[in-house]
Protein backbone atom coordinates (compact mmCIF):
# COMPACT_ATOMS: atom_id res chain seq x y z
CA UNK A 1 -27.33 -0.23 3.96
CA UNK A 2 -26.53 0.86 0.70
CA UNK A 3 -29.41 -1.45 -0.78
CA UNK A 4 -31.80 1.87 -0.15
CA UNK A 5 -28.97 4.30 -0.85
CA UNK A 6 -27.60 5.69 -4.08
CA UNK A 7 -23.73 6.02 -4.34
CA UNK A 8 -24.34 9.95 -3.90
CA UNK A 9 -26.33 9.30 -0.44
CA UNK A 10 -23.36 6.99 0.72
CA UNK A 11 -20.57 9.54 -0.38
CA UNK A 12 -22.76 12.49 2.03
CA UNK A 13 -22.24 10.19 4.60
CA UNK A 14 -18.92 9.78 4.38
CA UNK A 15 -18.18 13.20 3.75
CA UNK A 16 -20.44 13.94 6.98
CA UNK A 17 -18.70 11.35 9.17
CA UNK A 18 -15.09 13.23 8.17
CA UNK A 19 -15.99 16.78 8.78
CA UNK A 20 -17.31 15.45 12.49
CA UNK A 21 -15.20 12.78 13.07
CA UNK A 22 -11.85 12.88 11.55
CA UNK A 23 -9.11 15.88 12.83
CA UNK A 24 -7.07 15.58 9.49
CA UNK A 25 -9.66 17.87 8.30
CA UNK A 26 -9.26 20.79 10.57
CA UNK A 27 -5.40 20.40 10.77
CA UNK A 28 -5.54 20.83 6.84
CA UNK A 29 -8.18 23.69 7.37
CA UNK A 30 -10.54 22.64 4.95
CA UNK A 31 -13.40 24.52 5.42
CA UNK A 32 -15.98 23.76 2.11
CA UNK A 33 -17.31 21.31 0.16
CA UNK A 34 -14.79 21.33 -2.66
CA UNK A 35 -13.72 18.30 -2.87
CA UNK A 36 -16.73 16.64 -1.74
CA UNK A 37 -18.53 17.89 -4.82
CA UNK A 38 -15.25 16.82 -6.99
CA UNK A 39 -15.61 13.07 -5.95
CA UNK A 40 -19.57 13.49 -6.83
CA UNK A 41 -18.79 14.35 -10.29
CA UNK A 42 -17.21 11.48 -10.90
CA UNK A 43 -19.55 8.88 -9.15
CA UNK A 44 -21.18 6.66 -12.14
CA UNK A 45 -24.98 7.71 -12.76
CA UNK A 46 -25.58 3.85 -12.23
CA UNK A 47 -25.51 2.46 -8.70
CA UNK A 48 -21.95 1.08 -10.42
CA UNK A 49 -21.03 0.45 -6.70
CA UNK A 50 -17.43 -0.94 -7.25
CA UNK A 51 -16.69 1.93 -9.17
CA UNK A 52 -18.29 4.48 -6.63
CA UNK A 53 -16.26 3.09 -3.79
CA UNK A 54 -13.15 3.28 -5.83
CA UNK A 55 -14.12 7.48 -5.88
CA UNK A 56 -14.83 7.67 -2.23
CA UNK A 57 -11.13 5.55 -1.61
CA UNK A 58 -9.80 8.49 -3.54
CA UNK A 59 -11.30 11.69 -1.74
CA UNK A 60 -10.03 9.67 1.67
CA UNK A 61 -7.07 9.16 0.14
CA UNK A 62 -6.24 13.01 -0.71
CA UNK A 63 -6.19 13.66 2.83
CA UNK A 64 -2.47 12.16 2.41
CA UNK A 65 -3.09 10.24 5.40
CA UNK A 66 -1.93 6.91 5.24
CA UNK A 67 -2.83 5.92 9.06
CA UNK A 68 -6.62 6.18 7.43
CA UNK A 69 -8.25 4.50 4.58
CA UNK A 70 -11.94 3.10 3.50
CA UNK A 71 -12.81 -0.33 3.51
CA UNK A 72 -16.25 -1.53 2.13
CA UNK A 73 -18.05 -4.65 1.73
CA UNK A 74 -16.40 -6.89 -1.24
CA UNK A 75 -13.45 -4.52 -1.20
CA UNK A 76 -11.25 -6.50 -3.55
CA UNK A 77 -8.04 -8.13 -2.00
CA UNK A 78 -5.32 -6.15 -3.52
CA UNK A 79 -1.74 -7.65 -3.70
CA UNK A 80 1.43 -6.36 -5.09
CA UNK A 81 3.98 -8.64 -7.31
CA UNK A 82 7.70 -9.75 -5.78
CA UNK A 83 9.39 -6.31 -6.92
CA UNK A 84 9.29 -2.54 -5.62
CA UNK A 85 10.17 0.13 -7.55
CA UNK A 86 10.61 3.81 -6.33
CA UNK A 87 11.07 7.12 -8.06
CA UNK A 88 15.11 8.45 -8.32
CA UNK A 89 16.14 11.01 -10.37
CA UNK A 90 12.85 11.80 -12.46
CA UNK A 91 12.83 8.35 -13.53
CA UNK A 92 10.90 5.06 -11.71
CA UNK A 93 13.36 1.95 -11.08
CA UNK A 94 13.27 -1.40 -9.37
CA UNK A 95 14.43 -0.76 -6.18
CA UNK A 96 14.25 -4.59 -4.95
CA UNK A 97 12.90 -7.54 -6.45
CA UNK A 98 13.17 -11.19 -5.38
CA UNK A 99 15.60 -13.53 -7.33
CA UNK A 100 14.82 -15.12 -10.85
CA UNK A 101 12.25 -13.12 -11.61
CA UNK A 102 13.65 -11.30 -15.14
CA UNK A 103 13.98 -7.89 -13.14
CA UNK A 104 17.16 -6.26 -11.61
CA UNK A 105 17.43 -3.58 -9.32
CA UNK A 106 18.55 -0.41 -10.69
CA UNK A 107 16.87 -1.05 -14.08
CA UNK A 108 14.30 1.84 -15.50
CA UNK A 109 10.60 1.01 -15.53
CA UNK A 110 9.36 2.21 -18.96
CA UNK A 111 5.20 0.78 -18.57
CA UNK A 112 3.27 -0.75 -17.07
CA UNK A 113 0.59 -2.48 -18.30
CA UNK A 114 1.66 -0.72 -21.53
CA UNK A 115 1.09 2.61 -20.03
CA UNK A 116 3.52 5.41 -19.84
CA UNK A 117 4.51 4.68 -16.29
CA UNK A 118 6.32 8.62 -15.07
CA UNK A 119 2.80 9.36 -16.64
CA UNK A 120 0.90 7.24 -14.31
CA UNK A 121 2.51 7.83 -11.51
CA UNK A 122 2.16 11.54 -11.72
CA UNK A 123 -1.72 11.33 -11.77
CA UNK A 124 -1.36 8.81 -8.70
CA UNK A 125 0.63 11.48 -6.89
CA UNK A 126 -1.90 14.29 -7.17
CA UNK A 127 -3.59 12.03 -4.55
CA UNK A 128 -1.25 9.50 -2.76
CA UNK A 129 -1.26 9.35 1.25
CA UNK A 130 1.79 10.70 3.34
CA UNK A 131 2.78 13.18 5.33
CA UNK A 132 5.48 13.95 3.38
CA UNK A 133 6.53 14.30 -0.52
CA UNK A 134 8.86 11.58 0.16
CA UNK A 135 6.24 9.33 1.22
CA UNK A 136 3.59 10.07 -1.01
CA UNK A 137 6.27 9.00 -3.68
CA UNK A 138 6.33 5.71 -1.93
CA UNK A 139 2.16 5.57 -2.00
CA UNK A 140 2.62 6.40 -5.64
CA UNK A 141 4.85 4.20 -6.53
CA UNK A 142 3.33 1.22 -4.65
CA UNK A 143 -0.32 1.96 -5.83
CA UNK A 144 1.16 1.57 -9.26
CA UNK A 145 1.85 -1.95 -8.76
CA UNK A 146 -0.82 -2.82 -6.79
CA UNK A 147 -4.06 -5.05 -8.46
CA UNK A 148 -6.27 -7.78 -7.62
CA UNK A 149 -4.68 -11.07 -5.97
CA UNK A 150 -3.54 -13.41 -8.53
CA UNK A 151 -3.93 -11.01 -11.27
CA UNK A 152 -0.78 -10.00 -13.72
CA UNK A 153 1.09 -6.66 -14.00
CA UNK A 154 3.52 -6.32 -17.22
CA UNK A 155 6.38 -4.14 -16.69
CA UNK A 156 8.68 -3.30 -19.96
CA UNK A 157 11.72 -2.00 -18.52
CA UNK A 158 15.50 -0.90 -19.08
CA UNK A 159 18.23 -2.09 -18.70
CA UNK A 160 21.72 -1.13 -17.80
CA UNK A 161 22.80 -2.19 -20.97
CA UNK A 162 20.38 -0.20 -22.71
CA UNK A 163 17.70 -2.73 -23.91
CA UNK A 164 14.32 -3.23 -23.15
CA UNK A 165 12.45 -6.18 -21.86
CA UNK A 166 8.92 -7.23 -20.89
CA UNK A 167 8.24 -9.57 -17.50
CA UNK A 168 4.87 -10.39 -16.50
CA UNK A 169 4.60 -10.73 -12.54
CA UNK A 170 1.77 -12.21 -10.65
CA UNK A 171 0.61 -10.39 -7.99
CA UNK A 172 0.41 -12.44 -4.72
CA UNK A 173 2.72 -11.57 -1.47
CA UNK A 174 4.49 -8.84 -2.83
CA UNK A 175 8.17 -8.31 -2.07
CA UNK A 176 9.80 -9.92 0.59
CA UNK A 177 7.05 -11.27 1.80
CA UNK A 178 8.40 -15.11 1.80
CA UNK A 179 9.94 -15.19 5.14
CA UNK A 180 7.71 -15.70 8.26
CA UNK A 181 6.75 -12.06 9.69
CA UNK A 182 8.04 -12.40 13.43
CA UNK A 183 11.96 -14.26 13.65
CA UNK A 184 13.53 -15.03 17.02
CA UNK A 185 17.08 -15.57 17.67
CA UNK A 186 19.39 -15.19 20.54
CA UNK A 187 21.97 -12.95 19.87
CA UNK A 188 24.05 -13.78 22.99
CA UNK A 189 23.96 -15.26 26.47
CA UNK A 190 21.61 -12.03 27.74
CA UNK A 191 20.15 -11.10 24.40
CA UNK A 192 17.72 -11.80 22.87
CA UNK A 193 16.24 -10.69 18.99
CA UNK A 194 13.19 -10.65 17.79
CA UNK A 195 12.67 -9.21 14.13
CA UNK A 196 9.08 -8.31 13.06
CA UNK A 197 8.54 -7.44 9.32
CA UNK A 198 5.13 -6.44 9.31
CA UNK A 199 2.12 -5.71 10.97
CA UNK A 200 -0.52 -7.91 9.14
CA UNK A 201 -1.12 -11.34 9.05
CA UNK A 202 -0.56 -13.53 6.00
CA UNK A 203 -2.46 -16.47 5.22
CA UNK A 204 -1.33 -19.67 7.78
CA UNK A 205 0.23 -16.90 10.41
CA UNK A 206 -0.99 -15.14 13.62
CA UNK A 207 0.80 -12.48 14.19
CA UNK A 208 0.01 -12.14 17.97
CA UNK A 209 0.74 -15.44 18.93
CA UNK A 210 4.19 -15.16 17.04
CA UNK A 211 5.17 -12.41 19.00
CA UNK A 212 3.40 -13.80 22.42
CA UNK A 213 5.74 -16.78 21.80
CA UNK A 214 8.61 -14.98 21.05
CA UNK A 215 8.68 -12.62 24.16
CA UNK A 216 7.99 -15.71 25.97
CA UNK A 217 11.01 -17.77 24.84
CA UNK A 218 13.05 -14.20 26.23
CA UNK A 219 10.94 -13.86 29.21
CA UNK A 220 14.74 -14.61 31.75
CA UNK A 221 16.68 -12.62 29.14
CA UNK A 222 18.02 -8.84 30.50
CA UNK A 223 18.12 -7.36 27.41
CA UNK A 224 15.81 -7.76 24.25
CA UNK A 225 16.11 -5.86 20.67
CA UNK A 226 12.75 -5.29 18.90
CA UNK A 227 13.90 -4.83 15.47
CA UNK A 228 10.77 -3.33 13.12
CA UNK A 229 13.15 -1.43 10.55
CA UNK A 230 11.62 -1.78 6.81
CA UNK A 231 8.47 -3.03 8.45
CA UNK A 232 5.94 -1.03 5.58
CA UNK A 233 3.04 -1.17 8.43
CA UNK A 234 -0.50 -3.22 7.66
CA UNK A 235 -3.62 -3.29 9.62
CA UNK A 236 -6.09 -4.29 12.41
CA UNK A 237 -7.72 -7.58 10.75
């Protein structure tokens, strides 16, 4: 398609397909091409497609939806390293991180990538997904950390004790991502437990057939707890 198409063409299209298609636009009650034309300005002159896409993931993203996003042909396979941080008191901080990895929770995230890192994440909020401020904070915050499978992120942080340190993470699963995504366990006689941490499939899992198999191994029990707490959501592939 876009062989015959210029990344301008492809954004109308997209911009067409929302205003017909998608009912985040009237609830918001946008009514003009503002930011249409916004995201045109900064499409590359070239047919720089990987850079053109990144724009159009942008204007979708501004709709603070986070139940929608764009997906295109070569989209890169994004990963996030073993640690989360979130934003507390004006400041960004590990709020989890697996063990051994030079990072403690608690401890102040001063760059990243030797960027100013409350500076970053303030121009990622202007057009992170959610519903709410409190989850477009979390958008923000995860974006930040977010980069191409395999690739490195360098976080210079601070901590309690006042110094500051560098640690260089590769970005693969992300945090607690380790642990298979669907656990079974009986809790009792008449109980069963199933715990599902997320609804996407790493590499070497099926997610459906976990849970088919899990319901399955309850199927004579009276009661059954479906625990998805912390489970951060995924997708349809």
């Amino acid at each position: 398609m876009t062989e015959d198409l210029t990344p301008s063409q492809v954004l109308d299209v997209l911009w067409n397909a929302l205003m017909e298609h998608y009912p985040v636009v009237q609830y918001l009650g946008i009514i003009d091409d503002s930011r249409l034309e916004e995201t045109r300005a900064r499409l590359p002159g070239v047919a720089d497609w990987p850079a053109a896409y990144a724009s159009m993931e942008e204007l979708v993203d501004s709709f603070h939806d986070y139940h929608s996003g764009l997906s295109w042909p070569g989209r890169p396979d994004y990963a996030h390293p073993p640690a989360r941080i979130a934003y507390v008191d004006e400041v960004l901080a590990v709020e989890r991180c697996d063990p051994g990895i030079g990072l403690s929770p608690g401890d102040v995230v001063v760059s990243i990538d030797g960027e100013d890192a409350m500076g970053l994440f303030r121009e990622r909020l202007e057009t992170a997904s959610g519903a709410t401020k409190y989850a477009r904070r979390r958008w923000a915050t995860d974006f930040l950390l977010r980069g191409v499978r395999g690739s490195e992120v360098t976080l210079e942080a601070r901590g309690g004790d006042g110094r500051t340190y560098s640690v260089a993470l590769t970005r693969a699963r992300g945090y607690g991502h380790d642990g298979p995504t669907v656990e079974a366990s009986a809790v009792a006689d008449d109980v069963g437990y199933i715990r599902v941490h997320r609804w996407w499939n790493p590499d070497g899992e099926d997610l459906v057939a976990d849970i088919d198999a899990a319901l399955e191994r309850f199927r004579d029990c009276p009661f059954l707890v479906i625990d998805v707490r912390a489970n951060g959501g995924g997708d349809d592939r």
